[in-house]
C-alpha atoms as a PDB file:
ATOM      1  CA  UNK A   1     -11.373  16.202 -15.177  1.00  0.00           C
ATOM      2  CA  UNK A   2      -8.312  18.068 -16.928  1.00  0.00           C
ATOM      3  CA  UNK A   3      -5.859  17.548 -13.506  1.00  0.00           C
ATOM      4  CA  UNK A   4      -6.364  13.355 -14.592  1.00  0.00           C
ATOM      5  CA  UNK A   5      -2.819  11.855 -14.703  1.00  0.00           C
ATOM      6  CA  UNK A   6      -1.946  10.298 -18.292  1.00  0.00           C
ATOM      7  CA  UNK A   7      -0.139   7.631 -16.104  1.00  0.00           C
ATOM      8  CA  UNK A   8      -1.375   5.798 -12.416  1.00  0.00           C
ATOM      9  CA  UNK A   9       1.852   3.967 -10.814  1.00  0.00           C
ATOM     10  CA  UNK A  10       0.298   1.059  -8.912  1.00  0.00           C
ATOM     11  CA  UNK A  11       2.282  -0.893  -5.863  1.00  0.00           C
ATOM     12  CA  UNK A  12       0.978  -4.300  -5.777  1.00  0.00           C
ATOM     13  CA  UNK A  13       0.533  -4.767  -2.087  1.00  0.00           C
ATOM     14  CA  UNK A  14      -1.128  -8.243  -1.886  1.00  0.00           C
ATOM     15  CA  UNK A  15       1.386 -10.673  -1.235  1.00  0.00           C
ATOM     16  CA  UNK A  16       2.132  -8.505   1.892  1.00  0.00           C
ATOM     17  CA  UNK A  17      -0.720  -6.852   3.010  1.00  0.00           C
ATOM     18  CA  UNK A  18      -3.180  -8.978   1.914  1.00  0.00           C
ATOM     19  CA  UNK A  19      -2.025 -11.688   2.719  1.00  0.00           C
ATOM     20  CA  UNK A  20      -0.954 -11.045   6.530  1.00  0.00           C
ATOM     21  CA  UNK A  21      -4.067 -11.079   7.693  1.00  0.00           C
ATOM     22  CA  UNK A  22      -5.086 -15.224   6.156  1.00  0.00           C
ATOM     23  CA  UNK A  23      -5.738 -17.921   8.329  1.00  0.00           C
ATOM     24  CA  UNK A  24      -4.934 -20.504   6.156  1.00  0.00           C
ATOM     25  CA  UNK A  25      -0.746 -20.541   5.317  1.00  0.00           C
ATOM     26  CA  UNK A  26      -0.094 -19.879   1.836  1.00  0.00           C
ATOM     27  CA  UNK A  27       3.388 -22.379   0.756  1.00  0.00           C
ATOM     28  CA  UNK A  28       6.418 -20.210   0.082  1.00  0.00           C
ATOM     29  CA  UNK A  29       6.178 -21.395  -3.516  1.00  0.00           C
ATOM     30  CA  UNK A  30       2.991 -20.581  -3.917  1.00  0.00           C
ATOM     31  CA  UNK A  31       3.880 -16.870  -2.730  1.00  0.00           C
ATOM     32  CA  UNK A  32       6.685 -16.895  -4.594  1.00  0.00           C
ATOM     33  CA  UNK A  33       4.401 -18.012  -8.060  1.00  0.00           C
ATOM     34  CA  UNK A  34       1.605 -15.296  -6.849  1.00  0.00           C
ATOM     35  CA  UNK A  35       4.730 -12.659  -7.145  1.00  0.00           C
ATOM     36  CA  UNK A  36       6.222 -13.615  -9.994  1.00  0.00           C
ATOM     37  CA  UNK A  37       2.880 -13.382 -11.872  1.00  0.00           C
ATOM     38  CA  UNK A  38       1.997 -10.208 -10.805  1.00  0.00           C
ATOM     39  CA  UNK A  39       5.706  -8.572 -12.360  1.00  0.00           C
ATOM     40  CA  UNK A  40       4.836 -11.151 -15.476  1.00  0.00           C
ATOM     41  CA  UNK A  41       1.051  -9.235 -15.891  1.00  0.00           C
ATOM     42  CA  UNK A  42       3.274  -5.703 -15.604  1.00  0.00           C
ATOM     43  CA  UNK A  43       3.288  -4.736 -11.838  1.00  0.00           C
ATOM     44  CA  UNK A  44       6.472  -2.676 -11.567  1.00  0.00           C
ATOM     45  CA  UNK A  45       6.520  -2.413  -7.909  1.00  0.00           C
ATOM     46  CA  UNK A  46       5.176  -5.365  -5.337  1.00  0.00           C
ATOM     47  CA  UNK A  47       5.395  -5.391  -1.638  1.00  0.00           C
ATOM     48  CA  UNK A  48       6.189  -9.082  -1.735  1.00  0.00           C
ATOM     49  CA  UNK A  49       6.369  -9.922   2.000  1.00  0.00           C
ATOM     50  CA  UNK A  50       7.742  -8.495   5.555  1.00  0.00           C
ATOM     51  CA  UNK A  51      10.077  -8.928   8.699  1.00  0.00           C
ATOM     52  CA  UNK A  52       7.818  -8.255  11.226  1.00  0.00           C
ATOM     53  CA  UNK A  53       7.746 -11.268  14.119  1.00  0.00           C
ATOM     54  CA  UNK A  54       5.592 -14.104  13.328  1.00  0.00           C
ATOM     55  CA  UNK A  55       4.009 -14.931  15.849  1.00  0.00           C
ATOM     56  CA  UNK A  56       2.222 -11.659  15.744  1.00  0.00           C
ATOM     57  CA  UNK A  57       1.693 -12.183  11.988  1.00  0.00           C
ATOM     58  CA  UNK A  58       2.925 -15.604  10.793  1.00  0.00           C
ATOM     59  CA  UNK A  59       1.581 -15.620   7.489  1.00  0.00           C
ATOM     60  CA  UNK A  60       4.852 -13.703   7.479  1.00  0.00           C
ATOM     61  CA  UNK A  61       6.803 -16.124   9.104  1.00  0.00           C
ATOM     62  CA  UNK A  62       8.718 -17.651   5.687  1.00  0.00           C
ATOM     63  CA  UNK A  63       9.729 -13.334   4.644  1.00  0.00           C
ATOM     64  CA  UNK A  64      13.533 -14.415   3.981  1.00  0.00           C
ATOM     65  CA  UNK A  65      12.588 -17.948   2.171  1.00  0.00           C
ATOM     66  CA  UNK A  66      10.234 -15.710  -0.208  1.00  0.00           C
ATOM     67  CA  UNK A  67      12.691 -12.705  -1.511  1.00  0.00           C
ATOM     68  CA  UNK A  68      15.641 -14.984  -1.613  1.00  0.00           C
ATOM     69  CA  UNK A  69      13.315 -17.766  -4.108  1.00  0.00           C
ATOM     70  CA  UNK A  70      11.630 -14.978  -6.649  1.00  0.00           C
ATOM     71  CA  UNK A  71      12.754 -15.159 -10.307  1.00  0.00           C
ATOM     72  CA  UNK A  72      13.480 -11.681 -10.319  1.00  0.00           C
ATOM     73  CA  UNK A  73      12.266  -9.254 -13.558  1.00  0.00           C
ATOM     74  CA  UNK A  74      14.397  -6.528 -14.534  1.00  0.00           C
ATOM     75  CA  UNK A  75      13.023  -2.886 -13.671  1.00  0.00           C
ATOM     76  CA  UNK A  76      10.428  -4.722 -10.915  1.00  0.00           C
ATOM     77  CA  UNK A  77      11.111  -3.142  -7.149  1.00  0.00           C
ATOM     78  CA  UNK A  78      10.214  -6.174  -4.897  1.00  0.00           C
ATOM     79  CA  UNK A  79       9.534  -4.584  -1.490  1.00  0.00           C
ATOM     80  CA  UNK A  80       9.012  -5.463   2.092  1.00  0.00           C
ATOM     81  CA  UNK A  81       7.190  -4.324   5.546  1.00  0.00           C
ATOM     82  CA  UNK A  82       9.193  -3.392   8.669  1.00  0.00           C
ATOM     83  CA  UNK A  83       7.823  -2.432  11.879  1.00  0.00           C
ATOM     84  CA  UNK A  84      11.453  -1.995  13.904  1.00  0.00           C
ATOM     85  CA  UNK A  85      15.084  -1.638  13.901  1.00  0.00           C
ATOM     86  CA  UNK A  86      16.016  -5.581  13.488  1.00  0.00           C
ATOM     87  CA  UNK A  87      13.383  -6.150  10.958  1.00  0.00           C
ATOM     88  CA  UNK A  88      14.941  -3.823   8.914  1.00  0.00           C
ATOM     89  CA  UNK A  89      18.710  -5.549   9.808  1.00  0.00           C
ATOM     90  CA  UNK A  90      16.501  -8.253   8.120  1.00  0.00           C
ATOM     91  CA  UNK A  91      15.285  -6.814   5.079  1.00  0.00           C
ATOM     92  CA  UNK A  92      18.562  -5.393   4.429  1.00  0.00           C
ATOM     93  CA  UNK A  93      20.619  -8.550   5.417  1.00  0.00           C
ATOM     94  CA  UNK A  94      18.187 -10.446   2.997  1.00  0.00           C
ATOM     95  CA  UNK A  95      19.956  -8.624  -0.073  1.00  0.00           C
ATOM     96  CA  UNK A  96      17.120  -9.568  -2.255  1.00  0.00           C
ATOM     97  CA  UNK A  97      14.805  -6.855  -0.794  1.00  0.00           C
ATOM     98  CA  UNK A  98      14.474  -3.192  -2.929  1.00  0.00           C
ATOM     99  CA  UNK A  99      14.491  -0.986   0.676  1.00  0.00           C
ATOM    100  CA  UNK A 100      13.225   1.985   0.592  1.00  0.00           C
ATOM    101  CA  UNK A 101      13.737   4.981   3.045  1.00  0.00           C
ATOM    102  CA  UNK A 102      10.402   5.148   4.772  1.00  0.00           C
ATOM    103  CA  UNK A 103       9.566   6.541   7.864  1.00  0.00           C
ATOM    104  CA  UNK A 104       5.845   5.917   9.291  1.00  0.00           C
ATOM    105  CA  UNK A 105       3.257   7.463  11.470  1.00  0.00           C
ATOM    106  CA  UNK A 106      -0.236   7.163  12.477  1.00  0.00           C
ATOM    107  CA  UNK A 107      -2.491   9.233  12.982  1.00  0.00           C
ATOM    108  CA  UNK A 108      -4.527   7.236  15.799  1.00  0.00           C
ATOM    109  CA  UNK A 109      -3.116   6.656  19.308  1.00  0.00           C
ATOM    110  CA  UNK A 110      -4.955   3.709  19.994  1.00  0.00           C
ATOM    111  CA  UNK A 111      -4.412   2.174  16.526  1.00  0.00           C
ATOM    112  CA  UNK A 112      -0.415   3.116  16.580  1.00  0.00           C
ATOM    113  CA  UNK A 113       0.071   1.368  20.140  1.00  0.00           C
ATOM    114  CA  UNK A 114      -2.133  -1.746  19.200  1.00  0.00           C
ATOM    115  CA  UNK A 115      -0.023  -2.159  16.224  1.00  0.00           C
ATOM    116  CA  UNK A 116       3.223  -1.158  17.468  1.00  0.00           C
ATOM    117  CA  UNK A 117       2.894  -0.875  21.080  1.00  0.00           C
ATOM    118  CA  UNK A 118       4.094   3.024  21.053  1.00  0.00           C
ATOM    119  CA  UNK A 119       3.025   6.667  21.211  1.00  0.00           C
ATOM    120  CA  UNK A 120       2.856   8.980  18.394  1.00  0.00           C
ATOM    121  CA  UNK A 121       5.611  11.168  20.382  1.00  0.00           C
ATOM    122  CA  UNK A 122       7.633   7.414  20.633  1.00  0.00           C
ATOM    123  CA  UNK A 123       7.409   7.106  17.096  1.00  0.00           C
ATOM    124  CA  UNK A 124       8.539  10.613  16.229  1.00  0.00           C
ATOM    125  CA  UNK A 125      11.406  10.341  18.972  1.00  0.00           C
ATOM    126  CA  UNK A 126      12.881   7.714  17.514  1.00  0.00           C
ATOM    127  CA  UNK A 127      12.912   8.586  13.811  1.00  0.00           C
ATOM    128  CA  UNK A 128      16.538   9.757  14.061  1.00  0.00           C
ATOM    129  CA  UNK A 129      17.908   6.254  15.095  1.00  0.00           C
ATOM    130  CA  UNK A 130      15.819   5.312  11.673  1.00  0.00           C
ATOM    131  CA  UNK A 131      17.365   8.037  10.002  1.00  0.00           C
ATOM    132  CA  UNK A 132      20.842   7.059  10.988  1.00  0.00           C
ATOM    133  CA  UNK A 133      20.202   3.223  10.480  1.00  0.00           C
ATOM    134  CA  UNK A 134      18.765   4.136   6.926  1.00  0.00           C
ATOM    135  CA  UNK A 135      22.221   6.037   6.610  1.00  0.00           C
ATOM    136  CA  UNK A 136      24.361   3.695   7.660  1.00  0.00           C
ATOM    137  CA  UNK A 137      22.737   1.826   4.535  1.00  0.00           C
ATOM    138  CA  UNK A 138      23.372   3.997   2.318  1.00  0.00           C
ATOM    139  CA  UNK A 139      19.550   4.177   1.911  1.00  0.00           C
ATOM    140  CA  UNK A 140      18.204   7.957   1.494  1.00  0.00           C
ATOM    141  CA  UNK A 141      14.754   8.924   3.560  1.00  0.00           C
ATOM    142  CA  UNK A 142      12.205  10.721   1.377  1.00  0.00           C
ATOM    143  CA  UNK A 143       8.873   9.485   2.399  1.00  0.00           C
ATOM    144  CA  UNK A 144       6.430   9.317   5.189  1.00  0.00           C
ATOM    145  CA  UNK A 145       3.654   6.859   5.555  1.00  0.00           C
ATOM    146  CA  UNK A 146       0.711   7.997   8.045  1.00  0.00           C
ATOM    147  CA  UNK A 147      -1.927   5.050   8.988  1.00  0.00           C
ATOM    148  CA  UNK A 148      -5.181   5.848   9.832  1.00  0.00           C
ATOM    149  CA  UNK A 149      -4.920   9.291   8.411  1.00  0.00           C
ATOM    150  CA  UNK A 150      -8.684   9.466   7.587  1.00  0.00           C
ATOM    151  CA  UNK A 151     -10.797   7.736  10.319  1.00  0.00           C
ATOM    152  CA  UNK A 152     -10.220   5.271  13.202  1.00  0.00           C
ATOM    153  CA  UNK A 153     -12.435   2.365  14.156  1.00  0.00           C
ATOM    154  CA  UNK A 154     -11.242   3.148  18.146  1.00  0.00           C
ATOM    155  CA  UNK A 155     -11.195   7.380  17.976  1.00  0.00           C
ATOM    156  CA  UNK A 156     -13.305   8.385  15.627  1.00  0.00           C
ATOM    157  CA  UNK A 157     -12.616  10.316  12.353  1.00  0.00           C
ATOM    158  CA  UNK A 158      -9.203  11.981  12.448  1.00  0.00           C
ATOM    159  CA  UNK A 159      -9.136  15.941  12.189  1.00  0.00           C
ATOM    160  CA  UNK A 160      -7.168  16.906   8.936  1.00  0.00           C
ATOM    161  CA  UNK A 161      -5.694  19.399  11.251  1.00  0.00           C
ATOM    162  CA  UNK A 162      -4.134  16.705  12.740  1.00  0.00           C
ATOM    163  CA  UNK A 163      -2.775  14.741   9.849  1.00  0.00           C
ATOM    164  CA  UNK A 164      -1.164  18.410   8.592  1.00  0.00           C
ATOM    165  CA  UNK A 165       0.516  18.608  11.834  1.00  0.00           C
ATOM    166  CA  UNK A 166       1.671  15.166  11.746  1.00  0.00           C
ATOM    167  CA  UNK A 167       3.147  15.996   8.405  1.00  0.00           C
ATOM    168  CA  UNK A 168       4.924  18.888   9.805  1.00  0.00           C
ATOM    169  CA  UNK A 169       6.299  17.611  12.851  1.00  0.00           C
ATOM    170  CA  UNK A 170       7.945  14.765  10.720  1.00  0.00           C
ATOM    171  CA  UNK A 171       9.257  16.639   8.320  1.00  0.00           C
ATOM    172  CA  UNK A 172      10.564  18.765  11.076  1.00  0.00           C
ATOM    173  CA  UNK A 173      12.570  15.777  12.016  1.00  0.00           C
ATOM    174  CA  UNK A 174      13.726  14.827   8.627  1.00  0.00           C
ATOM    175  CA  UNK A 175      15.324  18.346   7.975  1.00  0.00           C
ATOM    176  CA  UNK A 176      17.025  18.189  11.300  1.00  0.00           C
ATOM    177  CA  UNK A 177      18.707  14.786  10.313  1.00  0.00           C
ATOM    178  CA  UNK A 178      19.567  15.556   7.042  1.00  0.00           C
ATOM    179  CA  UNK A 179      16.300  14.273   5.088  1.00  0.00           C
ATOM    180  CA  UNK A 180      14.446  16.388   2.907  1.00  0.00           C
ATOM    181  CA  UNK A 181      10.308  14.959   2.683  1.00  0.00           C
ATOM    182  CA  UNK A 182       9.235  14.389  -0.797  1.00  0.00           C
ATOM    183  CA  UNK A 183       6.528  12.028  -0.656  1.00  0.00           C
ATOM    184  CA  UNK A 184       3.495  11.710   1.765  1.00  0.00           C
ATOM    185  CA  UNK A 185       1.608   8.273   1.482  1.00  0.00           C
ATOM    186  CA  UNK A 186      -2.057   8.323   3.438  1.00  0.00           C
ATOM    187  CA  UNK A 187      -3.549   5.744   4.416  1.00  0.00           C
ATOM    188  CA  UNK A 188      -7.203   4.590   4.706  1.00  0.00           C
ATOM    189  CA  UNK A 189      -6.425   1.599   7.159  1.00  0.00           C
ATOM    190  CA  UNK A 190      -9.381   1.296   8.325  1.00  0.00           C
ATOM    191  CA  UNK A 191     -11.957   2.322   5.778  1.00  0.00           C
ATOM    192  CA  UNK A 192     -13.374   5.538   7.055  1.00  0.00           C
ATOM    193  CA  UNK A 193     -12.466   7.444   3.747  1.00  0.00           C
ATOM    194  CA  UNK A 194     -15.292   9.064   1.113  1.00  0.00           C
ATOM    195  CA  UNK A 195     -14.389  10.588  -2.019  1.00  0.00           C
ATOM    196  CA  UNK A 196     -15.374  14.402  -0.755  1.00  0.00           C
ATOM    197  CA  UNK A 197     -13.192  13.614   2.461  1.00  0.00           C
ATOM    198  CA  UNK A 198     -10.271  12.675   0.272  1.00  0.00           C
ATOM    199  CA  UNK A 199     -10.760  15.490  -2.040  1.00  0.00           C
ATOM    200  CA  UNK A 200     -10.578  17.505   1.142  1.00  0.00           C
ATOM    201  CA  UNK A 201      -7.669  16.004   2.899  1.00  0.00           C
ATOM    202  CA  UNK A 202      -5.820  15.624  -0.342  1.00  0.00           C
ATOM    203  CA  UNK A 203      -6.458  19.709  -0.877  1.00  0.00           C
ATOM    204  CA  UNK A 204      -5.441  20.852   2.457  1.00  0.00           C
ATOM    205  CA  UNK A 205      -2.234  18.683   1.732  1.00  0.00           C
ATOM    206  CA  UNK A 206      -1.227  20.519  -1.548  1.00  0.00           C
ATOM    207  CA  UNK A 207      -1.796  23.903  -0.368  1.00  0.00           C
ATOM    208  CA  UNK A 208       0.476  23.680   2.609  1.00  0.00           C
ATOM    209  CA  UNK A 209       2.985  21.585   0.661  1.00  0.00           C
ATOM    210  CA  UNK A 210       2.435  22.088  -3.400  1.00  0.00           C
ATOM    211  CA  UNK A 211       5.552  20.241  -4.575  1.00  0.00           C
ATOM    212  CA  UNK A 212       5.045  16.542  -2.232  1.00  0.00           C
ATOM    213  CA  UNK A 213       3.986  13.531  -4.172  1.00  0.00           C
ATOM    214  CA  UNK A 214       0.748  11.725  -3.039  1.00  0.00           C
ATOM    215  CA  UNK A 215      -0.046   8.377  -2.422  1.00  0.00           C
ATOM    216  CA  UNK A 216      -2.578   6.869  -1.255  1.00  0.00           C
ATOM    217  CA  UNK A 217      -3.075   3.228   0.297  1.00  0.00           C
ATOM    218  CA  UNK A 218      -7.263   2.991   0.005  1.00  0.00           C
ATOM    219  CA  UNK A 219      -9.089  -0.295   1.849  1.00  0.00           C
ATOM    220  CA  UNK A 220     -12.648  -0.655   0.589  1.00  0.00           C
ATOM    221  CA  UNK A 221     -14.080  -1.905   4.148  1.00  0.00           C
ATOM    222  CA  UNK A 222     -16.962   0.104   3.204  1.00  0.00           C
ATOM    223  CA  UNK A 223     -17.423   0.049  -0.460  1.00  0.00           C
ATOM    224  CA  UNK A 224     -15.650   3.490  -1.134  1.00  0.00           C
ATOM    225  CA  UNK A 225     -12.170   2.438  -2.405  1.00  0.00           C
ATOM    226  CA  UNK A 226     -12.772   2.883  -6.172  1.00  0.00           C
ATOM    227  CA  UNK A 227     -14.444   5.967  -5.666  1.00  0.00           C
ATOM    228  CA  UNK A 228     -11.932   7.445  -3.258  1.00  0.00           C
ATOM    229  CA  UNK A 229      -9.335   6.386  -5.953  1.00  0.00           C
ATOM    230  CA  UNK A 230     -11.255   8.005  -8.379  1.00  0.00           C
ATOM    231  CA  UNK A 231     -11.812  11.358  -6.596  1.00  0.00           C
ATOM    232  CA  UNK A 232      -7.529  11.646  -5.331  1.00  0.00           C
ATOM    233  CA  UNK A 233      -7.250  11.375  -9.636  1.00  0.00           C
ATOM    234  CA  UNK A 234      -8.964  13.743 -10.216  1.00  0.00           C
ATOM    235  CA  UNK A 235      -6.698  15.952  -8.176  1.00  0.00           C
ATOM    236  CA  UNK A 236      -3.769  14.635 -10.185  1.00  0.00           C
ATOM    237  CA  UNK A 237      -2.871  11.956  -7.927  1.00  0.00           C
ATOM    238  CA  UNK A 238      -1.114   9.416  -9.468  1.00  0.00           C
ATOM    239  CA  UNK A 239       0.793   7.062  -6.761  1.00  0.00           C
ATOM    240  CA  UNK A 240      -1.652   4.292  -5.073  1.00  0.00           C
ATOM    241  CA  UNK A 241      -1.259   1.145  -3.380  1.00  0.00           C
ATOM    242  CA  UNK A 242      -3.464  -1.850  -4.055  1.00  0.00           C
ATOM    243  CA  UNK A 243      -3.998  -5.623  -3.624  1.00  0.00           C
ATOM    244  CA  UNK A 244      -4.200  -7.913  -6.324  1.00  0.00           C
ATOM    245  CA  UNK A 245      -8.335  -9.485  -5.848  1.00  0.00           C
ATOM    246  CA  UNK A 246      -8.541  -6.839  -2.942  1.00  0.00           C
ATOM    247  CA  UNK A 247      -6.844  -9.533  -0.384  1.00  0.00           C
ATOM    248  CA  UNK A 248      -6.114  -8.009   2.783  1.00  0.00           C
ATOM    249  CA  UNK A 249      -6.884  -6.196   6.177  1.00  0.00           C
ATOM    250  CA  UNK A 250      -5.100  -5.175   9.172  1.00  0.00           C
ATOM    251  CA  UNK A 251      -4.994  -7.843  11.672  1.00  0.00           C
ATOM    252  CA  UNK A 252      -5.148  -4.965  14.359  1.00  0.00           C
ATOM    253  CA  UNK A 253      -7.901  -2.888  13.058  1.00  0.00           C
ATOM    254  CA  UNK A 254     -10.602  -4.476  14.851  1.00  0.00           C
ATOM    255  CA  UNK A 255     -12.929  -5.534  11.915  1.00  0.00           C
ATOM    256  CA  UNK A 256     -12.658  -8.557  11.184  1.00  0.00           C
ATOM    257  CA  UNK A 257     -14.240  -9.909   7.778  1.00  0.00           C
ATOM    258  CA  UNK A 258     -14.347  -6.711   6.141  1.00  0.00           C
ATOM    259  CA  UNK A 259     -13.257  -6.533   2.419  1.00  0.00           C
ATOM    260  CA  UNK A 260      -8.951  -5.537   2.306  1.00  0.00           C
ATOM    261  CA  UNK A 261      -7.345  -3.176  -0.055  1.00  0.00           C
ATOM    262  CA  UNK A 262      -8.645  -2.030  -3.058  1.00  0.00           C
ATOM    263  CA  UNK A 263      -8.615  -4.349  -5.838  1.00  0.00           C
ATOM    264  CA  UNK A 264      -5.398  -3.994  -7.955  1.00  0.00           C
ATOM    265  CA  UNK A 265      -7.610  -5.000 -11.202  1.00  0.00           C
ATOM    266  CA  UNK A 266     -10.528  -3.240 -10.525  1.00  0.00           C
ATOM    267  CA  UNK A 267      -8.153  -0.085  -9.836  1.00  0.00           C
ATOM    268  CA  UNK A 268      -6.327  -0.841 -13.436  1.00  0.00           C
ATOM    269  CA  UNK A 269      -9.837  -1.449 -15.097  1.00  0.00           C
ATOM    270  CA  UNK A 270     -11.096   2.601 -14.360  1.00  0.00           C
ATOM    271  CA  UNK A 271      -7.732   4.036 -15.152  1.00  0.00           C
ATOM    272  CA  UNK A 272      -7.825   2.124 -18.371  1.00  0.00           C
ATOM    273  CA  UNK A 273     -11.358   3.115 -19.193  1.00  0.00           C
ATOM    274  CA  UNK A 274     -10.859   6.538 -18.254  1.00  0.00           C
ATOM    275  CA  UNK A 275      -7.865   6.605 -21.053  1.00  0.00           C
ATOM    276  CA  UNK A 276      -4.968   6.451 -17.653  1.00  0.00           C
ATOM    277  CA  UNK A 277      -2.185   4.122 -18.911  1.00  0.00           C
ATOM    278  CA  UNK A 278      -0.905   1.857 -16.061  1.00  0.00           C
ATOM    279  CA  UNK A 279       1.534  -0.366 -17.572  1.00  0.00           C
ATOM    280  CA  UNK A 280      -0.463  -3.267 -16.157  1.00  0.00           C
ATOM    281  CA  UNK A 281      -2.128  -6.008 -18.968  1.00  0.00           C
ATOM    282  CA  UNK A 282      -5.605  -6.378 -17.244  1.00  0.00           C
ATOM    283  CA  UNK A 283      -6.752  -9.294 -18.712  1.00  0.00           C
ATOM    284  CA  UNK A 284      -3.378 -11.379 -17.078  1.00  0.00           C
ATOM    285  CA  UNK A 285      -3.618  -9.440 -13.789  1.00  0.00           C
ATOM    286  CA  UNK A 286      -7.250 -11.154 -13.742  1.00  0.00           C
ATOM    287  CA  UNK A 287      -5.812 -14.525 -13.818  1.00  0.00           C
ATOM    288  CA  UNK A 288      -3.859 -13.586 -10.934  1.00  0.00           C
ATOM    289  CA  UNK A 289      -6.458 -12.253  -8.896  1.00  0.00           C
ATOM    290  CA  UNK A 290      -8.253 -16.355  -9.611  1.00  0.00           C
ATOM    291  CA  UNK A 291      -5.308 -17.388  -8.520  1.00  0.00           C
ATOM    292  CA  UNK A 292      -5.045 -15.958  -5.354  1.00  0.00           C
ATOM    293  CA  UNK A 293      -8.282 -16.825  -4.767  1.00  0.00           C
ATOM    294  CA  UNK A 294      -7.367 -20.310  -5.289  1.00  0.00           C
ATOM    295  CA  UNK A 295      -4.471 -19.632  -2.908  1.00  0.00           C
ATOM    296  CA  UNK A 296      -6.544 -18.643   0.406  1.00  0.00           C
ATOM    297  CA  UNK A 297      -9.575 -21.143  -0.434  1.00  0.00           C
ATOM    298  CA  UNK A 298     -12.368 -18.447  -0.164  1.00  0.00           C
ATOM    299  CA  UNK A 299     -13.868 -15.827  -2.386  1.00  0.00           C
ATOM    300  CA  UNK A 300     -12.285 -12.416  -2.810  1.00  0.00           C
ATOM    301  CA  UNK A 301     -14.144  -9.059  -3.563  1.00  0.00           C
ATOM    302  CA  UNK A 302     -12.967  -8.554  -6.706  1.00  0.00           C
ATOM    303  CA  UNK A 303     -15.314  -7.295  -8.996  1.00  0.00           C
ATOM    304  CA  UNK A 304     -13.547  -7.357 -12.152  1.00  0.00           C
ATOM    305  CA  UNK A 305     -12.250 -11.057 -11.399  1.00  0.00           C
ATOM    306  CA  UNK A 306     -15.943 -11.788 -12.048  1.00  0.00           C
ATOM    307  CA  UNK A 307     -17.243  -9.748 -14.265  1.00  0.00           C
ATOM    308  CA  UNK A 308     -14.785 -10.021 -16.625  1.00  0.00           C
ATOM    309  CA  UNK A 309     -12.595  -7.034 -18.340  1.00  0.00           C
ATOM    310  CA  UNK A 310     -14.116  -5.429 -21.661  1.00  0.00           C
ATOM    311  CA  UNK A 311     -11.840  -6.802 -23.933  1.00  0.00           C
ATOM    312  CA  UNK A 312     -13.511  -9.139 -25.819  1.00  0.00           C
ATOM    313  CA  UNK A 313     -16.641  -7.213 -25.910  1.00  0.00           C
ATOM    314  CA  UNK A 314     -14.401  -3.667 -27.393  1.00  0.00           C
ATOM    315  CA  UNK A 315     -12.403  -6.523 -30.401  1.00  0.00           C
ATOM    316  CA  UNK A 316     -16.368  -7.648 -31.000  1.00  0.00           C
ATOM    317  CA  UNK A 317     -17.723  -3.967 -31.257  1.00  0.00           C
ATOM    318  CA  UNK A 318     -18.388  -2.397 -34.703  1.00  0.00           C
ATOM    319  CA  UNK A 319     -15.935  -0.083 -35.656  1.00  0.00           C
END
């Protein structure tokens, strides 16, 4: 257990992707309230909404209204989702959105043209005119996002040869535009993940590239989330995504139902009680987590949310 970080850097990810995939329209305000609550409970980074077109996602739909109305808190990065060129005009023409230089893969063919309708080879051909767009911005290009990077619901469970190779042929492009690849975020879009598979994946990742920073972005479809985040610590890992009550799901994944990201306070809750600071008060981030639930008018698999933190229990204990 010595590799355990002393400090877990959580993106809040559930006023974007937990949200997207909600029937029921949440109000701008209320999205705007749901944000500013997260950055008041200590969330230092929150994917707050996208730019992607709504009537593919139109939860979405009010993106501009939402980063132009939050109360902003100094040192919070308030983030957004692209998925092409004019989304990011968007996000950048919005000039309340933090963008970062992010390029993105997946790891599935099926999944990537469902989502995006094109190739892995279209994706990698046209990460130059990202580059050069992210330029133009001023914006420098450090990380790579690959979906799906653990297991597919349409091909199956992706080799981690594959995923390495990914890696490589992206930053392949990056150094031949100018980019140098610092950061590698894997995703488990779709749930396939278990902890010895991330241990694994997360391994082969470090030996071929000892110096990238990990992150992972863990959906607990099956149950495995915590554990998975659990296992990736214990590797040093220190960089997830999560989603405040575990909201969320990818509208294109095929499983609809399924329990979303992993829960932001049930994340916070085992750093904390494995002694991992997160600069997130648990007991407020709860209250969050209700009120989303309130929100989307249905109950969210939080477990924490019910079960309460330890707090009062710990101030009660004998000393």
């Amino acid at each position: 257990m010595s590799d355990l970080p002393s400090f877990v850097h959580i993106q809040e990810v559930g006023p974007r992707d937990g949200l997207q995939i909600e029937p029921k329209f949440v109000e701008t305000a209320d999205k705007i309230r749901m944000i500013e609550a997260l950055a008041d409970a200590g969330c230092r980074e929150i994917e707050a909404g996208s730019f992607v077109n709504p009537r593919a996602v139109p939860q979405m739909a009010d993106g501009d209204a939402v980063f132009a109305g939050i109360r902003r808190r100094e040192g919070v990065a308030y983030r957004a989702l692209w998925l092409n060129a004019k989304g990011l005009e968007r996000a950048i023409a919005n000039g309340h959105v933090d963008v970062n230089g992010k390029l993105t893969l997946t790891a599935s063919e099926t999944f990537v043209r469902r989502n995006t309708n094109r190739s892995i080879d279209d994706t990698l051909a046209q990460m130059p005119e990202w580059i050069a767009q992210y330029r133009a911005n001023g914006i420098a290009v450090r990380t790579l996002g690959l979906m799906a990077a653990f297991g597919c619901n349409f091909e199956g469970y992706i080799p981690e040869a594959k995923v390495l190779d990914l890696i490589a042929r992206a930053e392949e492009v990056m150094a031949e535009n100018g980019c140098t690849l610092k950061t590698v975020s894997l995703a488990d879009t779709m749930g396939w993940a278990s902890p010895l598979q991330v241990k694994r994946l997360v391994g082969a990742v470090r030996d071929r590239w000892p110096e990238m920073r990990i992150k992972l972005h863990l959906h607990d479809t099956r149950g495995q989330a915590i554990a998975n985040a659990v296992a990736a610590m214990e590797l040093g890992v220190a960089y997830f995504d999560s989603s405040v009550g575990g909201l969320g799901g990818c509208p294109f994944a095929g499983h609809k139902g399924a329990a979303g990201n992993v829960s932001t306070e049930d994340l916070v809750f085992s750093c904390h009680e494995m002694g991992i600071d997160t600069g997130i008060d648990l007991d407020a981030l709860v209250e969050v987590a209700r009120m989303a639930e309130g929100l989307v008018g249905h109950e969210l698999p939080g477990k924490v949310m019910k079960g309460g933190t330890l707090t009062r229990y710990k101030q009660a204990a004998p000393h």
